[in-house]
C-alpha atoms as a PDB file:
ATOM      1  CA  UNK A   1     123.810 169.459  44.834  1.00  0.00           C
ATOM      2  CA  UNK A   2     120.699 167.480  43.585  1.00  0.00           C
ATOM      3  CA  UNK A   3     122.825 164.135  44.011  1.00  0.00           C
ATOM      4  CA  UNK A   4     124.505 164.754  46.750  1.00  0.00           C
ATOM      5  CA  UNK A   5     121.719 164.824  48.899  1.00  0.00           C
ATOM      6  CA  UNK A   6     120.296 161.415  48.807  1.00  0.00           C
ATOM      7  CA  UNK A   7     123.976 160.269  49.025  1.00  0.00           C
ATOM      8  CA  UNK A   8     124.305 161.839  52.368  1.00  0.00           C
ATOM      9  CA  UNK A   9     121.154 160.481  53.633  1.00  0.00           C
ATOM     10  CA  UNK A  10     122.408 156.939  52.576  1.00  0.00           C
ATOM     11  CA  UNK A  11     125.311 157.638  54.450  1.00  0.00           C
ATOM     12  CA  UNK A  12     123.431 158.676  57.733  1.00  0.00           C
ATOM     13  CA  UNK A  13     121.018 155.265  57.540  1.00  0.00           C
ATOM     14  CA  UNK A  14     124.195 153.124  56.853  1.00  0.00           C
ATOM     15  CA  UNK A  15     126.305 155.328  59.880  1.00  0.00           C
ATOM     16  CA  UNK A  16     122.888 154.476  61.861  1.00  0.00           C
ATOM     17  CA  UNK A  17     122.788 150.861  61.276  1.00  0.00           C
ATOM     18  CA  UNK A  18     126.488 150.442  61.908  1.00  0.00           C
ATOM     19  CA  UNK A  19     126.238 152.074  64.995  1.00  0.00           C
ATOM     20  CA  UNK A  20     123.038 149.909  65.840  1.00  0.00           C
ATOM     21  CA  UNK A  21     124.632 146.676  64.610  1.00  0.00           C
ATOM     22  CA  UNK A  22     127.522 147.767  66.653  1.00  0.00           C
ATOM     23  CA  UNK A  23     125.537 148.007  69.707  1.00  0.00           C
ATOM     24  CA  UNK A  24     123.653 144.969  69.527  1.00  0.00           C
ATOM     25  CA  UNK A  25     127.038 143.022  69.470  1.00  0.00           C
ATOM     26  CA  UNK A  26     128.047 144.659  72.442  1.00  0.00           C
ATOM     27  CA  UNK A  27     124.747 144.011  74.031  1.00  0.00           C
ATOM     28  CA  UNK A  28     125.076 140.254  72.763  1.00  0.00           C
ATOM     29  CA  UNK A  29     128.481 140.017  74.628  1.00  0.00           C
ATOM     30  CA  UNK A  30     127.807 141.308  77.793  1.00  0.00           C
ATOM     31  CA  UNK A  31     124.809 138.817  78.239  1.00  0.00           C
ATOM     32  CA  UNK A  32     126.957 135.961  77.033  1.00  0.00           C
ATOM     33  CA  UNK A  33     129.563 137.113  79.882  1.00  0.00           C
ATOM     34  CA  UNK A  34     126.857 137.546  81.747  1.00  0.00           C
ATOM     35  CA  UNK A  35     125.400 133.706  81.130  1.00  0.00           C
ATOM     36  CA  UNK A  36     128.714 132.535  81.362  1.00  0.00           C
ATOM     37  CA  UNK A  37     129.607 134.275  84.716  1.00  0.00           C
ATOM     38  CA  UNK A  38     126.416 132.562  86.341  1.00  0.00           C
ATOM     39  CA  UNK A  39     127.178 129.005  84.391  1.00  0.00           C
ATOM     40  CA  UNK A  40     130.641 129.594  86.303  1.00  0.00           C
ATOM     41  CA  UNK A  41     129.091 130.362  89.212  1.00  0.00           C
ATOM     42  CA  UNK A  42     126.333 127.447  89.507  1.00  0.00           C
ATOM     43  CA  UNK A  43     128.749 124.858  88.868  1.00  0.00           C
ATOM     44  CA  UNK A  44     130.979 126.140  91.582  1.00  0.00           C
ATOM     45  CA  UNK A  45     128.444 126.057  93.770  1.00  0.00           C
ATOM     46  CA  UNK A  46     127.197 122.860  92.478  1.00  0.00           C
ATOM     47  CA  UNK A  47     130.384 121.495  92.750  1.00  0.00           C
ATOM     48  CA  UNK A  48     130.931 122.733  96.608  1.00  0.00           C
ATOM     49  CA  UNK A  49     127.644 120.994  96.903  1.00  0.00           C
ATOM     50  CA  UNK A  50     128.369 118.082  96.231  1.00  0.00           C
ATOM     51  CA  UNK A  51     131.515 118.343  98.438  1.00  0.00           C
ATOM     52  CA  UNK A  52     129.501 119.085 101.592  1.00  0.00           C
ATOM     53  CA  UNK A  53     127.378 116.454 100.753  1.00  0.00           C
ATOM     54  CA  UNK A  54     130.259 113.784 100.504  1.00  0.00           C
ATOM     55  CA  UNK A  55     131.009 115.408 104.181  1.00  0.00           C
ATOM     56  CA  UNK A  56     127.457 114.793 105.396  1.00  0.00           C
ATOM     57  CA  UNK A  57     127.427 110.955 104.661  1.00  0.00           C
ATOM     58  CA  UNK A  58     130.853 110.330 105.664  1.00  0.00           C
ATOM     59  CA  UNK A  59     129.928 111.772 109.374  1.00  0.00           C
ATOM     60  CA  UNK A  60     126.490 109.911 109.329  1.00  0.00           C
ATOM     61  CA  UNK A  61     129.027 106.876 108.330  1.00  0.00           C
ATOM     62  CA  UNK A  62     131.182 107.707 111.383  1.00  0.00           C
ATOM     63  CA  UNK A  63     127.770 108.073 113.936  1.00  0.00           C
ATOM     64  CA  UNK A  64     126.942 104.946 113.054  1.00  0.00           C
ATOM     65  CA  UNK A  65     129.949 103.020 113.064  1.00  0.00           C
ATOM     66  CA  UNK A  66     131.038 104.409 116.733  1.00  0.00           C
ATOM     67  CA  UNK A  67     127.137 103.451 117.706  1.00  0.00           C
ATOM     68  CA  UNK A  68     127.917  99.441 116.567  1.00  0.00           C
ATOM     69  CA  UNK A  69     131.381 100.089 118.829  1.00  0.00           C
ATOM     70  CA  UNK A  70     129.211 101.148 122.046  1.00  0.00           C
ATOM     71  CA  UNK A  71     126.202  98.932 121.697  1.00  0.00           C
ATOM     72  CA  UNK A  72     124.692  96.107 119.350  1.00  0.00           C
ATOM     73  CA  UNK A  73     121.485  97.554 120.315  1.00  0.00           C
ATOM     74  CA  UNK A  74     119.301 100.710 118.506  1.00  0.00           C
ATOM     75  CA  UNK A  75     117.016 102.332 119.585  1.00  0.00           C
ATOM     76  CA  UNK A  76     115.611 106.206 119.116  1.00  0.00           C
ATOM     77  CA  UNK A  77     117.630 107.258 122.436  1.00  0.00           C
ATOM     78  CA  UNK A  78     120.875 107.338 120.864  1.00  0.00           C
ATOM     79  CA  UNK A  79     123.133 110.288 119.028  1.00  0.00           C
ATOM     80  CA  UNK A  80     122.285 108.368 115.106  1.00  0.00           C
ATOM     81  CA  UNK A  81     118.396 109.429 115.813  1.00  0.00           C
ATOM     82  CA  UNK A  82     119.196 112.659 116.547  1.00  0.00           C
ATOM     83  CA  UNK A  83     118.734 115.508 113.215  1.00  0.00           C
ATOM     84  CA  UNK A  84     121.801 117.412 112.849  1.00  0.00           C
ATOM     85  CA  UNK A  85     121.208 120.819 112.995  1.00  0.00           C
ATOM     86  CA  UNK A  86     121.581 123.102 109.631  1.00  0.00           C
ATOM     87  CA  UNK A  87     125.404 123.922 110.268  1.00  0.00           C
ATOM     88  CA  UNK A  88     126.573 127.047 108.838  1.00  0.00           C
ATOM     89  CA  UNK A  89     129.147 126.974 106.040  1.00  0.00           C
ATOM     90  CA  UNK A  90     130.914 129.446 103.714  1.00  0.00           C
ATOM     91  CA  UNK A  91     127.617 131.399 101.822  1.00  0.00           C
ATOM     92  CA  UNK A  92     125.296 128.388 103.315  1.00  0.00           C
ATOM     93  CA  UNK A  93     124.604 125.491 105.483  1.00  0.00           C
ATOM     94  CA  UNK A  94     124.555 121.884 105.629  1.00  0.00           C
ATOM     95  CA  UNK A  95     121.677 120.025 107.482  1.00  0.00           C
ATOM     96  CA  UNK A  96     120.736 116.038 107.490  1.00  0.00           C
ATOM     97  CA  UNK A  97     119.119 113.472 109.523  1.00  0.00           C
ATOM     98  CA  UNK A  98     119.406 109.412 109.959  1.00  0.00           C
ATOM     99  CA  UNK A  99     116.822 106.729 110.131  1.00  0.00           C
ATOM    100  CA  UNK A 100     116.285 103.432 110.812  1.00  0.00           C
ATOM    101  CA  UNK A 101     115.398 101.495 107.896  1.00  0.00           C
ATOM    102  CA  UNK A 102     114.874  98.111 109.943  1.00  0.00           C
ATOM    103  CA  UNK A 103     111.944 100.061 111.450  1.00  0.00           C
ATOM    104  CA  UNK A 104     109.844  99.692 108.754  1.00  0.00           C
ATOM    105  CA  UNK A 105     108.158  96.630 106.823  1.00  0.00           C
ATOM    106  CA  UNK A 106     110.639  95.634 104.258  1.00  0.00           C
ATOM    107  CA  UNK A 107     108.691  95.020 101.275  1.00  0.00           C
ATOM    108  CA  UNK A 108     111.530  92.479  99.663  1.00  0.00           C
ATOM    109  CA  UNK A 109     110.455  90.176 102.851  1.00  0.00           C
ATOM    110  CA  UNK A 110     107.730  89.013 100.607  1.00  0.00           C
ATOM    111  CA  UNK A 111     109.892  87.235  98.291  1.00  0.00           C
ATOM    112  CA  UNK A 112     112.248  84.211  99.740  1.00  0.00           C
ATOM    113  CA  UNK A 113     113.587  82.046  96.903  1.00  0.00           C
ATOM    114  CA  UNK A 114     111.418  83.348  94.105  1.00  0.00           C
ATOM    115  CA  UNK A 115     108.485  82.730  95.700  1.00  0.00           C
ATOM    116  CA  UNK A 116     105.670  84.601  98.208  1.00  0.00           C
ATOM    117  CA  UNK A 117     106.232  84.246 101.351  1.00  0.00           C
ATOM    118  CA  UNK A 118     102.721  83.768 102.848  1.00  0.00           C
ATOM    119  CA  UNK A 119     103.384  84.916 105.647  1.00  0.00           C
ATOM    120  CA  UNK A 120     105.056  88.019 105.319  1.00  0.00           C
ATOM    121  CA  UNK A 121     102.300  88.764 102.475  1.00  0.00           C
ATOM    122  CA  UNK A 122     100.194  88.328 105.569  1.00  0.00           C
ATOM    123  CA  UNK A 123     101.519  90.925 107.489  1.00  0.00           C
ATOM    124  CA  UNK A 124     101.529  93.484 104.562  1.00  0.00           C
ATOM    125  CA  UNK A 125      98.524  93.087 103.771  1.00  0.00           C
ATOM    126  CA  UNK A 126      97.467  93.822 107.660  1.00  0.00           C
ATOM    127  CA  UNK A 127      99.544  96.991 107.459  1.00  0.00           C
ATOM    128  CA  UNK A 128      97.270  97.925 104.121  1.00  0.00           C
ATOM    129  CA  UNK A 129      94.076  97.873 106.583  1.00  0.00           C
ATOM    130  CA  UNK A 130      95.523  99.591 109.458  1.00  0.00           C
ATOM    131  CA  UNK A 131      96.796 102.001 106.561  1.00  0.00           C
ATOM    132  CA  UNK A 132      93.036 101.902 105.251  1.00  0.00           C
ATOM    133  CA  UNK A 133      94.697 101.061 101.862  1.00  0.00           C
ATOM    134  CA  UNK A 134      93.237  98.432  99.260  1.00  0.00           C
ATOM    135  CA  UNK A 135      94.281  94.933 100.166  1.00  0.00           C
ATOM    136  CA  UNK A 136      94.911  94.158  96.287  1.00  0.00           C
ATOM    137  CA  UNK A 137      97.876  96.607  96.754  1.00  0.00           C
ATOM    138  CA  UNK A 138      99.902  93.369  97.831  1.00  0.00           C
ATOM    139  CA  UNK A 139      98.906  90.942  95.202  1.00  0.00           C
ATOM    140  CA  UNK A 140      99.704  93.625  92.539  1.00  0.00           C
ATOM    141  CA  UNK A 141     102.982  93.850  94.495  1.00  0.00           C
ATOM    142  CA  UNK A 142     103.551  90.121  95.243  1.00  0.00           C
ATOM    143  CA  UNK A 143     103.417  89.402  91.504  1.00  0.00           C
ATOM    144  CA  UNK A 144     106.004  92.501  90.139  1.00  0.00           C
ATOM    145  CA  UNK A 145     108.570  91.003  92.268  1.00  0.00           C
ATOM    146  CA  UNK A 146     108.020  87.128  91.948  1.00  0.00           C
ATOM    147  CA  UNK A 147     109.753  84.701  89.269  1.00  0.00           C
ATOM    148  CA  UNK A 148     106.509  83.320  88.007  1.00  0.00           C
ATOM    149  CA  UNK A 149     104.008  84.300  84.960  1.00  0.00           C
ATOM    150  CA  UNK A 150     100.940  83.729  87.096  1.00  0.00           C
ATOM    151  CA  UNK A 151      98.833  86.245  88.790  1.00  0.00           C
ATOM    152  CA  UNK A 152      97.669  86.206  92.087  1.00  0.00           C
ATOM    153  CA  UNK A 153      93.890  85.487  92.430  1.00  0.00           C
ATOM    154  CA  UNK A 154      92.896  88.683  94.121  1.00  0.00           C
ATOM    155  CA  UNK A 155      93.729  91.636  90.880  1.00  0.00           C
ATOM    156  CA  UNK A 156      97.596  90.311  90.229  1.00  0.00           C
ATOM    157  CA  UNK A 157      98.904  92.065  87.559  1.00  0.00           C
ATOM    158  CA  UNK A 158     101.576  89.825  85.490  1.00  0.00           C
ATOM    159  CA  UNK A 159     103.257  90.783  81.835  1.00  0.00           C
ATOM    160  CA  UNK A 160      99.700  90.967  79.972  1.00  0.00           C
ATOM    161  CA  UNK A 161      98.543  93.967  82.363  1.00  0.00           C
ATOM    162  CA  UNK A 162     101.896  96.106  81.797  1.00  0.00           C
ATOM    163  CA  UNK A 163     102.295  95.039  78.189  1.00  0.00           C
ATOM    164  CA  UNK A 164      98.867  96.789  77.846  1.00  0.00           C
ATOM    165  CA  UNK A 165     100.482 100.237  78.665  1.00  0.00           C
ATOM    166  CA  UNK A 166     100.942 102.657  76.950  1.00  0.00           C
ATOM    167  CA  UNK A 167     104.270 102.393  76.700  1.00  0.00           C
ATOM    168  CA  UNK A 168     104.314  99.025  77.905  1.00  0.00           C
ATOM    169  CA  UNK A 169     107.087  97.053  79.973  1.00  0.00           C
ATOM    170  CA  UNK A 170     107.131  93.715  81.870  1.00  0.00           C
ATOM    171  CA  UNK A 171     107.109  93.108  85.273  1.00  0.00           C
ATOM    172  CA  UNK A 172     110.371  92.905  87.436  1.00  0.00           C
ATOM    173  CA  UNK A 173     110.181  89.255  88.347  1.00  0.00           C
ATOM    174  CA  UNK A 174     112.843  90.248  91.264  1.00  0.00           C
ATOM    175  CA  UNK A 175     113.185  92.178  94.426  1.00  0.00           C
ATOM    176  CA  UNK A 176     112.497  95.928  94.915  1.00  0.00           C
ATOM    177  CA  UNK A 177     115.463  98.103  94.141  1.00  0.00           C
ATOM    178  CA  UNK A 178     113.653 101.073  95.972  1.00  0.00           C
ATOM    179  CA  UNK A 179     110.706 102.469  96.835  1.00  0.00           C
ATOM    180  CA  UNK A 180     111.240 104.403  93.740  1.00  0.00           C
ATOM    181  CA  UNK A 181     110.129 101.105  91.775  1.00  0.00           C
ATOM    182  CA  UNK A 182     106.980 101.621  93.617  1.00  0.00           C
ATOM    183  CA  UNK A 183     105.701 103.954  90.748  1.00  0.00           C
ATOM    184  CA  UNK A 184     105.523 101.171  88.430  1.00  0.00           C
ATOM    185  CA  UNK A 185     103.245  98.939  90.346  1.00  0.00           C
ATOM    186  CA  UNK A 186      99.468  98.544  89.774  1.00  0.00           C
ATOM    187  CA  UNK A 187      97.751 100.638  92.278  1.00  0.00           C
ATOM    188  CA  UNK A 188     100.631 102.756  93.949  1.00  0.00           C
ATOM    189  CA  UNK A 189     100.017 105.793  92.882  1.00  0.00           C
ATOM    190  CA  UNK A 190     100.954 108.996  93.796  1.00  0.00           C
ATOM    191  CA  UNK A 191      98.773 109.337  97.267  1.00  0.00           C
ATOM    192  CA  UNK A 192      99.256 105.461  97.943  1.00  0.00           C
ATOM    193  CA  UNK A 193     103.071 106.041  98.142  1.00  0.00           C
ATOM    194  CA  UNK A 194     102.918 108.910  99.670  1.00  0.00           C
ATOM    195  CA  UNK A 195     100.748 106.989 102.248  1.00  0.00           C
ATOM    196  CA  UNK A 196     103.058 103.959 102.590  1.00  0.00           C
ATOM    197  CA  UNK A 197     106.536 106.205 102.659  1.00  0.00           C
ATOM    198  CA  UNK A 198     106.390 105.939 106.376  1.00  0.00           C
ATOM    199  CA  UNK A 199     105.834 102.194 107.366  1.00  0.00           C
ATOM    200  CA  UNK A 200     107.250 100.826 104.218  1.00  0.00           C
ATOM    201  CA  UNK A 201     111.115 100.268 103.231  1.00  0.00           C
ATOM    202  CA  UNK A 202     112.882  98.176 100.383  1.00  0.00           C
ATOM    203  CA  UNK A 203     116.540  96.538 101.502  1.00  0.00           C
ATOM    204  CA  UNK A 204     118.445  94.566  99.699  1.00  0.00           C
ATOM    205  CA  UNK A 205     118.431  91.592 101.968  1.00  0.00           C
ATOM    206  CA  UNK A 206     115.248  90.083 104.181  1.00  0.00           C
ATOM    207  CA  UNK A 207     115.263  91.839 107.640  1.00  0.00           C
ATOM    208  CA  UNK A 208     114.021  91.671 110.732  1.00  0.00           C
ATOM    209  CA  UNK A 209     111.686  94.687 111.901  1.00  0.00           C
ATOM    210  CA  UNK A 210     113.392  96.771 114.916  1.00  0.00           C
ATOM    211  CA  UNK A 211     111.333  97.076 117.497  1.00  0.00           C
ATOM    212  CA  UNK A 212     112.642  99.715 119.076  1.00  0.00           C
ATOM    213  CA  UNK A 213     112.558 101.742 116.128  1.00  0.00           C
ATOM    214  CA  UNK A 214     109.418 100.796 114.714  1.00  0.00           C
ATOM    215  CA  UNK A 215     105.982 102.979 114.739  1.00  0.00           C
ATOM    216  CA  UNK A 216     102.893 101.111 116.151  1.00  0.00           C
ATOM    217  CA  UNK A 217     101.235 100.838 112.685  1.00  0.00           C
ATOM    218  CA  UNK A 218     104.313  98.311 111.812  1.00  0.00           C
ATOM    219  CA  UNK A 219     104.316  96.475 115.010  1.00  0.00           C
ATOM    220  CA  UNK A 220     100.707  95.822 114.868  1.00  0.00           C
ATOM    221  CA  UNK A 221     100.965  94.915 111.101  1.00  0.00           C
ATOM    222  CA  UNK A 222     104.138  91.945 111.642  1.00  0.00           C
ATOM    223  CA  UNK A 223     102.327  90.276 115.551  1.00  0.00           C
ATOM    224  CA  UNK A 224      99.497  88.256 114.802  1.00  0.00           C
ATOM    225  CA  UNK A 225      96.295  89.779 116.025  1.00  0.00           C
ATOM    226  CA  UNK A 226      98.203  92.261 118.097  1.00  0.00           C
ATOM    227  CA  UNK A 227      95.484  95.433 117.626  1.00  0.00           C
ATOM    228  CA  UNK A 228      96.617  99.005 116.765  1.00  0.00           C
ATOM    229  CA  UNK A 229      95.452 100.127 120.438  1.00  0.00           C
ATOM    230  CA  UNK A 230      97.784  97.275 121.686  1.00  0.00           C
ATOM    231  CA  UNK A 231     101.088  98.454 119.615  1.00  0.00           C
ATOM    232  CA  UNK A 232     100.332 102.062 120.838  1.00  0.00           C
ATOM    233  CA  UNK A 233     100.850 101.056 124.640  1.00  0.00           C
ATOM    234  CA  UNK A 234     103.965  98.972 123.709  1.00  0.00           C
ATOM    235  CA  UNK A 235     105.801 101.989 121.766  1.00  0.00           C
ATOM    236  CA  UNK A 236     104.703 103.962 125.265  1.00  0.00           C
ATOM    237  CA  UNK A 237     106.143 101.789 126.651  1.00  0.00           C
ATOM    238  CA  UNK A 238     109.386 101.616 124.807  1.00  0.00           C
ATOM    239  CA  UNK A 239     109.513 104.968 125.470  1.00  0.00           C
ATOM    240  CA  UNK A 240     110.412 105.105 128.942  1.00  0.00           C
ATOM    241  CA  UNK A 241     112.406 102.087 128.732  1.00  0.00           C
ATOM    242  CA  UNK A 242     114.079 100.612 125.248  1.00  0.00           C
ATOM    243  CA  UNK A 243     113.994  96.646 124.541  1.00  0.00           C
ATOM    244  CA  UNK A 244     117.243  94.899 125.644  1.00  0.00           C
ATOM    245  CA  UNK A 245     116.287  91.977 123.581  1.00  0.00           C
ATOM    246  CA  UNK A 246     113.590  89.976 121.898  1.00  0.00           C
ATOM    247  CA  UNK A 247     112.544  88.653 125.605  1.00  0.00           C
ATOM    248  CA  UNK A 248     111.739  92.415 126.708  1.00  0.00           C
ATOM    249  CA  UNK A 249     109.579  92.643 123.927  1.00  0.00           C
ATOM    250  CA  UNK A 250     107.517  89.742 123.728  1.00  0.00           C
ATOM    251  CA  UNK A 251     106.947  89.914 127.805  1.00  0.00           C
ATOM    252  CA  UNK A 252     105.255  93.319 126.840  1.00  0.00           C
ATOM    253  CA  UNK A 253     102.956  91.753 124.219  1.00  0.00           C
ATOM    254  CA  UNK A 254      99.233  90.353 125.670  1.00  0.00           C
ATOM    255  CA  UNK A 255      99.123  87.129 126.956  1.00  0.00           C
ATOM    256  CA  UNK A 256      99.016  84.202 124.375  1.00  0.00           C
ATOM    257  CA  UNK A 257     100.710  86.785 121.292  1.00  0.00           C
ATOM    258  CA  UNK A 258     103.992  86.528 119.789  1.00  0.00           C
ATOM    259  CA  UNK A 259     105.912  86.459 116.561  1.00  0.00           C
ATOM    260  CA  UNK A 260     108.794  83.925 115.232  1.00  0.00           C
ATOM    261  CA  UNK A 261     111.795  85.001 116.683  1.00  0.00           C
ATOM    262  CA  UNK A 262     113.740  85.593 113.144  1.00  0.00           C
ATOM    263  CA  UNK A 263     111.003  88.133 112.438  1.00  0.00           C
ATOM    264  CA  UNK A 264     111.730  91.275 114.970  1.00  0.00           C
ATOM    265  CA  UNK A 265     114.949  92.549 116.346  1.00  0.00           C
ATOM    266  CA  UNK A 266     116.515  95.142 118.646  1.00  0.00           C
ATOM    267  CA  UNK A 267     119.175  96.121 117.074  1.00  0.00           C
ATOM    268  CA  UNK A 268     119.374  97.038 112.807  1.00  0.00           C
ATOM    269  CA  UNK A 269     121.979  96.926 109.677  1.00  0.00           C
ATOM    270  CA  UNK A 270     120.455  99.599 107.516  1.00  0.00           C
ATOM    271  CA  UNK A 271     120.050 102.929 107.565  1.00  0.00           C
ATOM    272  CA  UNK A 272     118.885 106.516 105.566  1.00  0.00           C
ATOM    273  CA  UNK A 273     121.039 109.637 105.375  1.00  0.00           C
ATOM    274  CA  UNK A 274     119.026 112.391 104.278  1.00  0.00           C
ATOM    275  CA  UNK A 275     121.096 115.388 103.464  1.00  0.00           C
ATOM    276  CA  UNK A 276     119.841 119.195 102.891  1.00  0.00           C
ATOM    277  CA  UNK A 277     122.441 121.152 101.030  1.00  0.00           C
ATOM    278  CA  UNK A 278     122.157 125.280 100.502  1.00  0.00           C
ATOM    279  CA  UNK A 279     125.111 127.197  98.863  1.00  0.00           C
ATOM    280  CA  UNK A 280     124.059 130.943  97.939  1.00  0.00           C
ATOM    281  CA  UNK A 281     120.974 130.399  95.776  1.00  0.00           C
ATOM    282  CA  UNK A 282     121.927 126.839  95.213  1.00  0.00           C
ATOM    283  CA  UNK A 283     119.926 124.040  97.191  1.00  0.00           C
ATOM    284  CA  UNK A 284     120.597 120.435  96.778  1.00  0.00           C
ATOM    285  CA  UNK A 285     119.111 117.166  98.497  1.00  0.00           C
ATOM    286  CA  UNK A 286     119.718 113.706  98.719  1.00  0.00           C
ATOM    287  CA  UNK A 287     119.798 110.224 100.319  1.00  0.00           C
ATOM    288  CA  UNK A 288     122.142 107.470 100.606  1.00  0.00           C
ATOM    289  CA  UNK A 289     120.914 104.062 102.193  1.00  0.00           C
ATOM    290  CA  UNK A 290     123.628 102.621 104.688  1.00  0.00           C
ATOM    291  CA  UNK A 291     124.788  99.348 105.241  1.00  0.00           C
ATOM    292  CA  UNK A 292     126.879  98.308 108.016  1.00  0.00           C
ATOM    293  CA  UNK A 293     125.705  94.459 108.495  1.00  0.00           C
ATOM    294  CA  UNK A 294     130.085  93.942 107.987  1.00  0.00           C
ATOM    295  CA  UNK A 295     132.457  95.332 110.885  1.00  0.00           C
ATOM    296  CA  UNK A 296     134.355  98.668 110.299  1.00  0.00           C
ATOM    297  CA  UNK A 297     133.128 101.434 108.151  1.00  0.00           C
ATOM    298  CA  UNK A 298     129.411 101.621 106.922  1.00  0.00           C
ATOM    299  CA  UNK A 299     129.539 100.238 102.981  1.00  0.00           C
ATOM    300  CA  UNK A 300     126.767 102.249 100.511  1.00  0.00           C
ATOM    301  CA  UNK A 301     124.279 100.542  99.291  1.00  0.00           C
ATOM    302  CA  UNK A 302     122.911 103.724  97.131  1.00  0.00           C
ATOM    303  CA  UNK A 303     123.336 107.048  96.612  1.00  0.00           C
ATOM    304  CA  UNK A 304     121.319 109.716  94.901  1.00  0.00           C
ATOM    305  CA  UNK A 305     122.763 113.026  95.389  1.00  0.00           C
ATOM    306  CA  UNK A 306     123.385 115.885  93.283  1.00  0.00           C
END
């Protein structure tokens, strides 16, 4: 009887930890079913997602495309300028808006065979000021994106100043793929691109500036000595009546101003699709920048969507 007592309380601690062991496996399965249930159900809805958004920039594609049909000219009266309403789909909804990338300063105008373009560094520099941004901004800029090793005489920033990083990289030497290249510029930080977002745009091509399109800061920033008070009463203007042409335009302008006539426009090529995405708990955005400079369908020139 002596011996058999510890041998039964052996028996109870191993029963015990069997019957622990045995529920901890069970518990271990039913959270892996569990994670893999929810990994099953994110990527369905990640994958419906992405299916809505394919939707969303093939009928921004299709607005634009009938718009080049009716008219050659664009202005914020038509249906492309107009945000699509979230529309309600199976366990979400599917939102999105268009704009008008012509009417903002492209930043690759600065650039035109390799080299600065004085003149369009000109007007970027006016839209720093009317921006109340540091002028330097566009000799930092002017030197990422031309082919030369020399730095501009007001703060450029060539290999030397980037190499100094830490980690350090070299300088583009070539046009703007987005504004996302911003980030690696001298000077545009966080609140300066976030400042610039507005008036600023980077296309893959030099482009006119839409005047139709365009906010006042812009206008001001690409008409020699046209004030910011000045481009305020144009844009009025345009709003009660868009420009037909460069001719409407320029007659609008004070007496004595105007601008080269390769250098503004009334009607544009490019264009931003910004879609909004919500399936269940799943929310997705993105952006695709439009292109429809050739007839028929709008081409892509980027995408970044989920």
């Amino acid at each position: 009887m002596r011996t058999r007592a510890p041998q039964r309380g052996v028996a109870i601690v191993l029963a015990m930890g069997v019957v622990a062991l045995a529920a901890l496996a069970a518990m271990a399965m039913m959270v892996s079913e569990s994670t893999w249930a929810r990994q099953v159900e994110l990527t369905d809805a990640h994958a419906q997602a992405r299916r809505l958004s394919q939707a969303g920039l093939d009928w921004a594609r299709a607005v634009l495309s009938d718009d080049r049909r009716a008219s050659s000219v664009d202005h914020l009266g038509e249906a492309w300028a107009l945000q699509l309403p979230p529309i309600p789909v199976e366990d979400g909804s599917l939102a999105g808006h268009l704009e008008d990338e012509q009417g903002k300063f492209n930043l690759n105008n600065l650039l035109k065979d390799g080299q600065i373009d004085l003149a369009q560094l000109g007007h970027f520099r006016r839209l720093l000021a009317i921006l109340a941004l540091p002028p330097t901004l566009a000799d930092a800029l002017a030197d990422w994106i031309d082919a030369d090793g020399a730095p501009q005489p007001q703060v450029g920033a060539e290999d030397a100043y980037y190499l100094s990083l830490k980690p350090g990289y070299l300088t583009a030497n070539r046009p703007l793929s987005d504004l996302g290249e911003l980030a690696l510029v001298r000077g545009f930080d966080d609140n300066v691109r976030r400042r610039l977002r507005p008036f600023v745009t980077a296309l893959p091509r030099s482009t006119p500036v839409n005047v139709n399109t365009a906010p006042p800061e812009v206008i001001a920033a690409i008409i020699d000595k046209l004030g910011l008070d000045d481009a305020r009463a144009v844009v009025a203007m345009r709003q009660r009546t868009y420009f037909r042409g460069n001719p409407d335009f320029f007659s609008q302008l004070p007496r004595g101003l105007n601008a080269p006539n390769e250098e503004v426009s009334v009607s544009s090529d490019y264009f931003l699709v910004t879609m909004a995405v919500t399936i269940g708990d799943t929310e997705a955005r993105g952006s695709a920048l439009l292109d429809r400079a050739s007839a028929g369908w709008p081409a892509t020139v980027w995408r970044k969507y989920p």
